[in-house]
Protein backbone atom coordinates (compact mmCIF):
# COMPACT_ATOMS: atom_id res chain seq x y z
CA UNK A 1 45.39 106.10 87.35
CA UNK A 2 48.28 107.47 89.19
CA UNK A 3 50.00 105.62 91.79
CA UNK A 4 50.96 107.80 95.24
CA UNK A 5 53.67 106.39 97.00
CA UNK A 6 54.06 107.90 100.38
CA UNK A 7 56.55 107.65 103.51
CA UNK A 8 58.76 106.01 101.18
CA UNK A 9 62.53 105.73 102.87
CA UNK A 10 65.41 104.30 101.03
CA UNK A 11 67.38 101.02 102.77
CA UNK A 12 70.96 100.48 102.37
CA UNK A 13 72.33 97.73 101.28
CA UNK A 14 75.18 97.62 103.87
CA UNK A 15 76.87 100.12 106.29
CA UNK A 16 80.02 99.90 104.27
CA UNK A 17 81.09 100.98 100.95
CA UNK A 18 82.50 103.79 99.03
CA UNK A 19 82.49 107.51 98.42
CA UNK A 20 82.69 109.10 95.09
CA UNK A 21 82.70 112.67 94.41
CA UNK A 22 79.69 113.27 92.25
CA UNK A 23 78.95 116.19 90.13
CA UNK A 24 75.47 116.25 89.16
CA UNK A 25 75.04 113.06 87.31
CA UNK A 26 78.84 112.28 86.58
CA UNK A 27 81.54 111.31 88.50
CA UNK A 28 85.50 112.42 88.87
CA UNK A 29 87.46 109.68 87.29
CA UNK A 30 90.57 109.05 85.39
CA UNK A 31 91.01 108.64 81.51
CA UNK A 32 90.07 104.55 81.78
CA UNK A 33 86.64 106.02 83.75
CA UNK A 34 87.90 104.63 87.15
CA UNK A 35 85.97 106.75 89.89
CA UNK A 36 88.31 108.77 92.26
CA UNK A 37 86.94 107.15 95.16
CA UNK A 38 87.34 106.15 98.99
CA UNK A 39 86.25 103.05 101.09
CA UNK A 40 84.31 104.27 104.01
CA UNK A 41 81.13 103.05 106.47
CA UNK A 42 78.43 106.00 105.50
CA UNK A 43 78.61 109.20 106.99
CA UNK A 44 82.44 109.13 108.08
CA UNK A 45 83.47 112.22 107.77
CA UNK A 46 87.24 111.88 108.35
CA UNK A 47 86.74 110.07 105.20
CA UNK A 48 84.49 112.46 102.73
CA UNK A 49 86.80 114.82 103.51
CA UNK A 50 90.10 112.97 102.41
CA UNK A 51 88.14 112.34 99.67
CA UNK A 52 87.33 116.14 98.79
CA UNK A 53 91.18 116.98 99.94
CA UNK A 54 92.24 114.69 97.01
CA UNK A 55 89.40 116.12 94.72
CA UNK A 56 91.55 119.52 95.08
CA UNK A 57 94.71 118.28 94.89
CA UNK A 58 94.17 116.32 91.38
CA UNK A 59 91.17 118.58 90.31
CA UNK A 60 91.38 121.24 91.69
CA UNK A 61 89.49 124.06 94.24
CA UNK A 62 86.30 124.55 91.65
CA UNK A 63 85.95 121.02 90.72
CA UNK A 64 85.75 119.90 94.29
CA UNK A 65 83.32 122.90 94.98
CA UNK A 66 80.98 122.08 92.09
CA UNK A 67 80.49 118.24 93.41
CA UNK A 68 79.40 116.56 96.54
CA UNK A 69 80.23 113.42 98.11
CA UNK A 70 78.36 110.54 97.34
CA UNK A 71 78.23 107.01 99.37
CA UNK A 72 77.44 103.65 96.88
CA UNK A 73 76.53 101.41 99.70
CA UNK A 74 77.59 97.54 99.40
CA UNK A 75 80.53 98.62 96.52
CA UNK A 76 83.89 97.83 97.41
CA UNK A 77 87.59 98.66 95.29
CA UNK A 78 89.01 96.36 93.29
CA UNK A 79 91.79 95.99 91.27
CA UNK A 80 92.08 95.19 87.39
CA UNK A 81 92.88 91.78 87.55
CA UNK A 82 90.41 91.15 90.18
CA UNK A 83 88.08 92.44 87.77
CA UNK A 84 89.31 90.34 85.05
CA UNK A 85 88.27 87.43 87.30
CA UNK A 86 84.99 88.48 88.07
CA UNK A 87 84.00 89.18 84.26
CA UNK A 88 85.48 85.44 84.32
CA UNK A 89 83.34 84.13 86.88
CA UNK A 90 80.24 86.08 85.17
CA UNK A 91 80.75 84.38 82.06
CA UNK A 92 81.15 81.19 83.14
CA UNK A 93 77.76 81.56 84.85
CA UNK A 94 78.92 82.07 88.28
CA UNK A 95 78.34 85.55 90.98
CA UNK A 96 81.08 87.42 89.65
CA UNK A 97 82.17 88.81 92.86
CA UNK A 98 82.08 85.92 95.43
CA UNK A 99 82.15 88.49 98.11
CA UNK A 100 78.81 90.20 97.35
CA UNK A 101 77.07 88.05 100.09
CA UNK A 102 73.55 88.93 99.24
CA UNK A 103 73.60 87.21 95.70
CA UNK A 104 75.61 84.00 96.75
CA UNK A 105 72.87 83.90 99.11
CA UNK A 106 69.94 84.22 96.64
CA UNK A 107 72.14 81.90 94.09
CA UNK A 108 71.76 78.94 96.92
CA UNK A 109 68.05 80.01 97.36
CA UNK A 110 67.60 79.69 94.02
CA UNK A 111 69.59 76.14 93.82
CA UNK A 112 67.83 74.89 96.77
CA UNK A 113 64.25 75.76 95.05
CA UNK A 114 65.38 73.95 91.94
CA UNK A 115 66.04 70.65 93.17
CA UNK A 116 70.15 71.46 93.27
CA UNK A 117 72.54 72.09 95.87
């Protein structure tokens, strides 16, 4: 039996995030695989196209015209060593980033349910 999913709509996370420029199903990024990307709310823009301006400038004019912008709602930039920490906190059983609201959220549901707090 087949299952027919209809009016289906995708719901973002958050308003805020970041752009990367995506083409087809990779991404522009440096020899460690860091993303060339740019924080933004979704749709700026003033933004996508400081992204695309940088795109050129380290990619060049057919690289930037072969991709696209694309928004990763609720990611945020971080730096190496805050990175470090977070594969810290993940191994020591903890959210790794403790400013990704919605799963310190469902980590206290989940305490509260179990009989901790």
């Amino acid at each position: 039996m087949k299952l027919k999913t209809k009016n289906r709509q995708i719901v973002e996370e958050s308003p805020f995030g970041v752009y990367i420029w995506r083409i087809g199903n990779s991404f522009v990024a440096n020899e460690d695989g860091d993303a060339l990307s740019i924080d933004s709310t979704k749709g700026d823009n003033e933004r996508i196209d400081t992204l695309r301006k940088a795109v050129v400038y380290w990619c060049g004019e057919e690289i930037a015209a072969q991709g696209e912008a694309y928004f990763v709602s609720g990611a945020r930039k971080i730096s190496d060593e805050e990175y470090e920490h977070q594969r810290a906190r993940q191994e020591a059983g903890l959210v790794p980033d403790p400013f990704d609201m919605g799963a310190v959220r469902d980590e206290m549901r989940y305490l509260k349910q179990h009989g901790r707090s």
